[in-house]
Protein backbone atom coordinates (compact mmCIF):
# COMPACT_ATOMS: atom_id res chain seq x y z
CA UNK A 1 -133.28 40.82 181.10
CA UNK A 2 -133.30 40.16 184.92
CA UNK A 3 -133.87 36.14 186.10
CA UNK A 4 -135.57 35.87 188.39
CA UNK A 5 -133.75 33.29 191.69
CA UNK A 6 -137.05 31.01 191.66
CA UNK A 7 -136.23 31.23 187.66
CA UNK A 8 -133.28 29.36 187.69
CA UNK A 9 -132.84 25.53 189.65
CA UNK A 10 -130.76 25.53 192.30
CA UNK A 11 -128.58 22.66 190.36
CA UNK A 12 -127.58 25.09 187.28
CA UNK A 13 -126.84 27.60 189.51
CA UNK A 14 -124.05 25.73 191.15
CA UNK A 15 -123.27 24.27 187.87
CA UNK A 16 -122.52 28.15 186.01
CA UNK A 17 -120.63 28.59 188.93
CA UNK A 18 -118.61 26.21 188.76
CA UNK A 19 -117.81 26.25 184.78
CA UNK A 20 -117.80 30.02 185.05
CA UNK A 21 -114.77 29.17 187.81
CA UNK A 22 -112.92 27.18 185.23
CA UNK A 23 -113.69 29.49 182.38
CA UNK A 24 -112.05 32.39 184.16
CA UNK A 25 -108.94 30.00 185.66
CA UNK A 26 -108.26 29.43 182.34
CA UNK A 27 -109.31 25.77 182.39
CA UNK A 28 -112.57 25.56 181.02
CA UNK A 29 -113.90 22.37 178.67
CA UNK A 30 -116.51 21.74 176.44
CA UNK A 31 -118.71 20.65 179.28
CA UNK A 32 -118.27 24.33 181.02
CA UNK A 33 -118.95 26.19 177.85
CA UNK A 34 -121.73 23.71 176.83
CA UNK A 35 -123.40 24.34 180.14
CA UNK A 36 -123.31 27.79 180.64
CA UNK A 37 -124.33 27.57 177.09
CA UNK A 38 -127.59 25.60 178.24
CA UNK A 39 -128.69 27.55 181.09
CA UNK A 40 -128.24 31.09 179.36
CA UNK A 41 -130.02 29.81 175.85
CA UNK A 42 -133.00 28.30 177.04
CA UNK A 43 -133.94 31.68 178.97
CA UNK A 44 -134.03 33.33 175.26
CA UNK A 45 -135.30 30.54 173.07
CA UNK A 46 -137.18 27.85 175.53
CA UNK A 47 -136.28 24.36 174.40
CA UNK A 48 -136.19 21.06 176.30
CA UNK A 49 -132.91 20.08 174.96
CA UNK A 50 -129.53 21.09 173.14
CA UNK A 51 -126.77 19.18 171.54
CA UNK A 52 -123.51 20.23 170.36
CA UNK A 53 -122.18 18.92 167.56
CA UNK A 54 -118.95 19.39 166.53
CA UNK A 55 -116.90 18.02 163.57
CA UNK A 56 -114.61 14.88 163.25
CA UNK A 57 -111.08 14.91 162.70
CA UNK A 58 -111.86 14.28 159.06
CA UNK A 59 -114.95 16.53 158.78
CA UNK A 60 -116.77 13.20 157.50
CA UNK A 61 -119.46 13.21 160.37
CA UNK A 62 -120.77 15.61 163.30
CA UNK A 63 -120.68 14.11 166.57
CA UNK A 64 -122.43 15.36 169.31
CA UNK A 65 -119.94 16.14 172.03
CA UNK A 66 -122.36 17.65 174.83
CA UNK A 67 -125.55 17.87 175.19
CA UNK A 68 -128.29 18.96 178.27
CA UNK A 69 -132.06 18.51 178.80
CA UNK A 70 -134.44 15.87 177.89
CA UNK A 71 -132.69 12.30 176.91
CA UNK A 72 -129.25 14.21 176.89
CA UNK A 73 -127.44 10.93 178.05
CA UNK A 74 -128.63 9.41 175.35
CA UNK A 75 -127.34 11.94 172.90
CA UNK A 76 -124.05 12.36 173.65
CA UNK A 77 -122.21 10.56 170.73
CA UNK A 78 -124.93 10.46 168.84
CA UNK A 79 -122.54 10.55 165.18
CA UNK A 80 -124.34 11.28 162.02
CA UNK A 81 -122.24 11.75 158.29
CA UNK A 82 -121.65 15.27 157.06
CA UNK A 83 -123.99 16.69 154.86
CA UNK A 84 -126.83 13.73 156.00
CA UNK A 85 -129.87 14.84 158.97
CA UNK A 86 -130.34 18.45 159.85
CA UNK A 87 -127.12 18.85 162.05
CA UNK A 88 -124.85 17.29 158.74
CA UNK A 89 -126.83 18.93 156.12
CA UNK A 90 -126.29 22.27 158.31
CA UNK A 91 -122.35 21.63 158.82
CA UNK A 92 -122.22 21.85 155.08
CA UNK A 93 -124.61 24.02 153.46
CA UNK A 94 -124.14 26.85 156.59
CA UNK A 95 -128.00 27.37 156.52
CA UNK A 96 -129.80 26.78 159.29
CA UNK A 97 -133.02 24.65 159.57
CA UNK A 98 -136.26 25.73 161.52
CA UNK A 99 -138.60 23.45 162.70
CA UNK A 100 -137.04 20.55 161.33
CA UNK A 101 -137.64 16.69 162.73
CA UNK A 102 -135.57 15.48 165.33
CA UNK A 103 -135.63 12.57 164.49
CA UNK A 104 -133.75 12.96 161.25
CA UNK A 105 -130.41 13.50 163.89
CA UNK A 106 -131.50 11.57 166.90
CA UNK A 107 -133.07 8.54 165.52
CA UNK A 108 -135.29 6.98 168.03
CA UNK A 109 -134.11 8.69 170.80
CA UNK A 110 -135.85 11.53 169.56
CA UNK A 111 -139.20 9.10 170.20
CA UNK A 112 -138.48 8.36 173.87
CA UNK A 113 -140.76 10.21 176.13
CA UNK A 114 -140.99 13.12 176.34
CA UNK A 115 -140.72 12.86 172.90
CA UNK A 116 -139.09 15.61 170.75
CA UNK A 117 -140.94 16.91 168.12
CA UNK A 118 -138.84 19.89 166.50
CA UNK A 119 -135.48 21.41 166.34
CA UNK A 120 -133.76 24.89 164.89
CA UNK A 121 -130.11 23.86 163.64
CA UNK A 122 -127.34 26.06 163.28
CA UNK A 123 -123.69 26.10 162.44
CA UNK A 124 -121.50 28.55 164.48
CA UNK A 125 -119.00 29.59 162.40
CA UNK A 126 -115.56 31.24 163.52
CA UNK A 127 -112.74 32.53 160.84
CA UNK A 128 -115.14 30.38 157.70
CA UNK A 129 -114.34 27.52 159.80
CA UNK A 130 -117.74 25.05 161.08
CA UNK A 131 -116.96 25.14 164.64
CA UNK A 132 -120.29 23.41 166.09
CA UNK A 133 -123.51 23.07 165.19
CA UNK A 134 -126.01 24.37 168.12
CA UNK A 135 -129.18 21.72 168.18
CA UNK A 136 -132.05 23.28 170.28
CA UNK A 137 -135.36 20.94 170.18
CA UNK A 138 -138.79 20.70 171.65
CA UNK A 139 -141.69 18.64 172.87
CA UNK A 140 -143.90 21.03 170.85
CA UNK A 141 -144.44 21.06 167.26
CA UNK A 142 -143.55 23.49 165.45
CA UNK A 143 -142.16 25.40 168.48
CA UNK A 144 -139.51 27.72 167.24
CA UNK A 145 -139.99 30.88 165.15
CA UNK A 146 -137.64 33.09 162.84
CA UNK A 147 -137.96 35.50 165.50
CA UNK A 148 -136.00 32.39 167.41
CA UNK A 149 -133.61 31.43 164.13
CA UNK A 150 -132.73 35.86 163.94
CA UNK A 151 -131.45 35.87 167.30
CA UNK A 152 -129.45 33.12 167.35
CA UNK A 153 -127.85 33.69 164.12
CA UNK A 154 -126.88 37.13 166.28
CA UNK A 155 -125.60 34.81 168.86
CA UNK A 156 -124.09 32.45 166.80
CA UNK A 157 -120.58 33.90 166.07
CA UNK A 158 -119.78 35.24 170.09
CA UNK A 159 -121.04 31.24 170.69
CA UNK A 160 -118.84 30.20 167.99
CA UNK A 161 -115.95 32.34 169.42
CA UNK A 162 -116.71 30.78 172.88
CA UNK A 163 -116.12 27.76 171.88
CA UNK A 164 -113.22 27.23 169.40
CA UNK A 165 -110.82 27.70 172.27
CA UNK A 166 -111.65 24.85 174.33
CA UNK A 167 -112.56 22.71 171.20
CA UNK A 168 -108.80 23.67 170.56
CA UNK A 169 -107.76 22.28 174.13
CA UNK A 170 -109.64 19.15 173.74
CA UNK A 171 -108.72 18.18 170.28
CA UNK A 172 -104.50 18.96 171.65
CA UNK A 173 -105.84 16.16 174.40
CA UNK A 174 -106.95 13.66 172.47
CA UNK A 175 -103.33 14.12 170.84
CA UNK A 176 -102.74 14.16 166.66
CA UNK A 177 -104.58 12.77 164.36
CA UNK A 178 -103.52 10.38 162.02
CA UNK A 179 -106.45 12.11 159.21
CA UNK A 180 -106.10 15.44 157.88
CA UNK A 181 -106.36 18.44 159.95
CA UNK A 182 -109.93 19.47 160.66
CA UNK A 183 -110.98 22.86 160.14
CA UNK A 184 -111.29 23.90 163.48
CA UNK A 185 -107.57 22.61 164.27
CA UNK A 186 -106.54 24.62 160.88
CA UNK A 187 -107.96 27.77 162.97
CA UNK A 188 -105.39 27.45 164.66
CA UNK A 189 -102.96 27.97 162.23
CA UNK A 190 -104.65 31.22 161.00
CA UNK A 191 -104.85 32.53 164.67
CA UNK A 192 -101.39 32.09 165.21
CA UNK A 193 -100.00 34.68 162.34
């Protein structure tokens, strides 16, 4: 698929370059991955916004770590309990939901205009392990397909890959935790034999 300059605002393209920089230097963060993550996905599956979530230390909620588009300051953090709203109930049951309500994750930031009026929720899975779950939403109801929930499910483990390094990195930087290991940080451990 060739994009078009005009396509893409002059602000992301400085912004791919930029993670893509760090990504290759070996120093890339959730924020790098998330964004290039942003700018490729919504030229597949148009949305207005994505979250990441990602898993707690002791896999009792999903937090959302980063997140782009419409009211994404007011997402990030956003911390729902595991197997509770779309992006918990996905974490667990590995099923992903189309069309569901945002507001079920988002609360009443999902109400703020524009207001957000459906999602498709997916975990990305690497090694059995619930490394994120991707959050795309939209103004529109009803505005995702299966056609939409088929590819990214064929995204979802190279996006799963993508990210379990530098979910890795962050999780060394926050230093140990005093809970039991989370899955992702048990990765690790299987990686390493």
């Amino acid at each position: 698929m060739k994009v078009k300059t005009e396509d893409v605002p002059l602000d992301d393209g400085l912004l791919a370059i930029s993670s893509l920089t760090r990504a290759l230097g070996g120093q890339a963060q959730l924020v790098d991955v998330g964004s290039l993550l942003w700018i490729l996905i919504r030229q597949i599956v148009p949305c207005d916004a994505m979250a990441l979530f990602l898993p707690d230390d002791a896999y009792q909620n999903v937090v959302v770590r980063f997140a782009a588009g419409a009211h994404a300051h007011a997402l990030r953090g956003v911390t729902r309990p595991i197997a509770t709203g779309a992006a918990g109930w996905v974490a667990v049951s590995r099923v992903p939901i189309l069309n569901g309500e945002p507001v079920l994750d988002l609360g009443f930031r999902a109400e703020s205009a524009p207001a957000l009026r459906s999602s498709v929720v997916l975990p990305l899975i690497d090694s059995d392990a619930v490394v994120a779950v991707l959050a795309l939403y939209s103004k529109e109801l009803l505005a995702f397909t299966d056609d939409n929930v088929r590819l990214l499910e064929l995204l979802a483990p190279n996006l799963a890959s993508s990210l379990i390094d530098v979910v890795i990195a962050e999780e060394d930087a926050l230093g140990p935790a005093p809970r039991p290991l989370a899955p992702v940080v048990a990765l690790r451990l299987v990686r390493s034999r």
